[in-house]
C-alpha atoms as a PDB file:
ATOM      1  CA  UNK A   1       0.000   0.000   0.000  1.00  0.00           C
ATOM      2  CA  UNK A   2       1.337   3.470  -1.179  1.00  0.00           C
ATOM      3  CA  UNK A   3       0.081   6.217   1.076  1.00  0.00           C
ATOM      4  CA  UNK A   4       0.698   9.559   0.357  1.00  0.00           C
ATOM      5  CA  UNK A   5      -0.166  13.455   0.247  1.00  0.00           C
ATOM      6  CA  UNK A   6      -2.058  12.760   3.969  1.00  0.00           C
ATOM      7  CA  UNK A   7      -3.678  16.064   5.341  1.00  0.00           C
ATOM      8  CA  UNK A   8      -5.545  16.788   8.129  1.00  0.00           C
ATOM      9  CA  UNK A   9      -9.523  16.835   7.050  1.00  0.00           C
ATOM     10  CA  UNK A  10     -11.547  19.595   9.564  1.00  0.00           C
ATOM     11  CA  UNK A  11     -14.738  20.759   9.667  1.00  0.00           C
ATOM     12  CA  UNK A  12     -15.627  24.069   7.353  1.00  0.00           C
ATOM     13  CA  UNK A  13     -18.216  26.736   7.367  1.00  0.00           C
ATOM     14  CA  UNK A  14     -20.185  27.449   4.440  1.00  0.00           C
ATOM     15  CA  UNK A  15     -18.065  29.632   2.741  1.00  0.00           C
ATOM     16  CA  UNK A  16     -14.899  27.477   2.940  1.00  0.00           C
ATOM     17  CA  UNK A  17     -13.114  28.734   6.163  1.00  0.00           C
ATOM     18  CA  UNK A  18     -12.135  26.479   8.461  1.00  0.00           C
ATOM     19  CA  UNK A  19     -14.412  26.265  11.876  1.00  0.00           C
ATOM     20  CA  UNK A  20     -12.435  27.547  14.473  1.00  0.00           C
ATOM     21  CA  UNK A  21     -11.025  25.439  17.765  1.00  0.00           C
ATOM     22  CA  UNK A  22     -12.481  22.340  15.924  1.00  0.00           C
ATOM     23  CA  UNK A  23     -10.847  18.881  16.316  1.00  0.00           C
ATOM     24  CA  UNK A  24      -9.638  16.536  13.043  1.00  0.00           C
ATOM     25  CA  UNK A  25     -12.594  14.721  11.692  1.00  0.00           C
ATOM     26  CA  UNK A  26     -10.025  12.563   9.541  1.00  0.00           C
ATOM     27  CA  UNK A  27      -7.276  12.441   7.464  1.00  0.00           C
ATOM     28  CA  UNK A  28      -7.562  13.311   3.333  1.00  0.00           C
ATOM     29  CA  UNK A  29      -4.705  10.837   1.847  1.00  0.00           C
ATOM     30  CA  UNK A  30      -4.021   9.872  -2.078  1.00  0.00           C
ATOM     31  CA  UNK A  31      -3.742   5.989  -1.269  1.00  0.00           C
ATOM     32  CA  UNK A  32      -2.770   3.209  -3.894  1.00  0.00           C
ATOM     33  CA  UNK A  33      -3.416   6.661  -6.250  1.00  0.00           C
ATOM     34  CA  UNK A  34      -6.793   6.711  -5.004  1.00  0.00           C
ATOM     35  CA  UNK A  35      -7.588   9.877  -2.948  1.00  0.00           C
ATOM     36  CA  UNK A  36      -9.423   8.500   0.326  1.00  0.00           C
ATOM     37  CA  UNK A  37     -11.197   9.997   3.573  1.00  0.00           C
ATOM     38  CA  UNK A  38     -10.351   8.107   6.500  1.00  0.00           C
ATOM     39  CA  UNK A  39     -11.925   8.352   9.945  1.00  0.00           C
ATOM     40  CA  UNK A  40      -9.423   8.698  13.064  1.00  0.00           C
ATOM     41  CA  UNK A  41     -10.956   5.421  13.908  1.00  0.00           C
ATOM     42  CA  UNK A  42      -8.161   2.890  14.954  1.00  0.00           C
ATOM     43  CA  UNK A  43      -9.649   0.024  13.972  1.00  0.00           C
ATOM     44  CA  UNK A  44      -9.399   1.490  10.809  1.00  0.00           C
ATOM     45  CA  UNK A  45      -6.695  -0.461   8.170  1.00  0.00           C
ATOM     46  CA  UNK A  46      -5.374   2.668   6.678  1.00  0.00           C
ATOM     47  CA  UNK A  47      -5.340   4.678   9.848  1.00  0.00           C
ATOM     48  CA  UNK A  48      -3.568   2.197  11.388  1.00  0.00           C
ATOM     49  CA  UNK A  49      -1.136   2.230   8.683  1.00  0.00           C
ATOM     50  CA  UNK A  50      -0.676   6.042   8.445  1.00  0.00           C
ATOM     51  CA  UNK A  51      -0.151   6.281  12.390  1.00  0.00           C
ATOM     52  CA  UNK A  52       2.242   3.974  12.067  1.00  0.00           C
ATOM     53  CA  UNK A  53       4.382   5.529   9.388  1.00  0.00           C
ATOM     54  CA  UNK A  54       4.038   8.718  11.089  1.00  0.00           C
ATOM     55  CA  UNK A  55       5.301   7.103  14.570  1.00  0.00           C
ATOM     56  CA  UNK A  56       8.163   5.833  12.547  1.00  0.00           C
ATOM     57  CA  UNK A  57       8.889   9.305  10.988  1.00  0.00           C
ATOM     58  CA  UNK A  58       8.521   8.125   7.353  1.00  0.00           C
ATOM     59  CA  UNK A  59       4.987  10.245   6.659  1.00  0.00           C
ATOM     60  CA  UNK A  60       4.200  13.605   7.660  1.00  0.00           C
ATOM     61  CA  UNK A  61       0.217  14.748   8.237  1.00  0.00           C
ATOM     62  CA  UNK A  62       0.044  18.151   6.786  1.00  0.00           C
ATOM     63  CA  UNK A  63      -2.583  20.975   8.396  1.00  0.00           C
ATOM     64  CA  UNK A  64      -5.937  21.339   6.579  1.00  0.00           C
ATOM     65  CA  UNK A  65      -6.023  24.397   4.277  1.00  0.00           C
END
């Protein structure tokens, strides 16, 4: 599995902004070359996986735009 291009996913107002003091919902990543939403949800397969390359330093989550 190729994971890549991981970003934070957060909540937005209506016009776009980001809602302030909010929490992650999930992570936006291109996986496999398939762009993906995954929940922070540790039973998930591909969290799992991202957490783990990120506890390993080989993936960096970037902020949410």
């Amino acid at each position: 599995m190729i994971i890549e291009n991981t970003k934070w996913q957060v909540p937005k107002n209506d016009d776009g902004t980001i809602v302030l003091n909010s929490e992650p919902e999930g992570i936006i990543a291109t996986i496999d070359g398939i762009i993906c939403s995954i929940p922070l949800d540790p039973a998930n397969r591909h969290y799992a996986a991202i957490m783990e390359m990120v506890d390993a330093g080989t993936l960096t989550i970037e902020e949410a735009d």
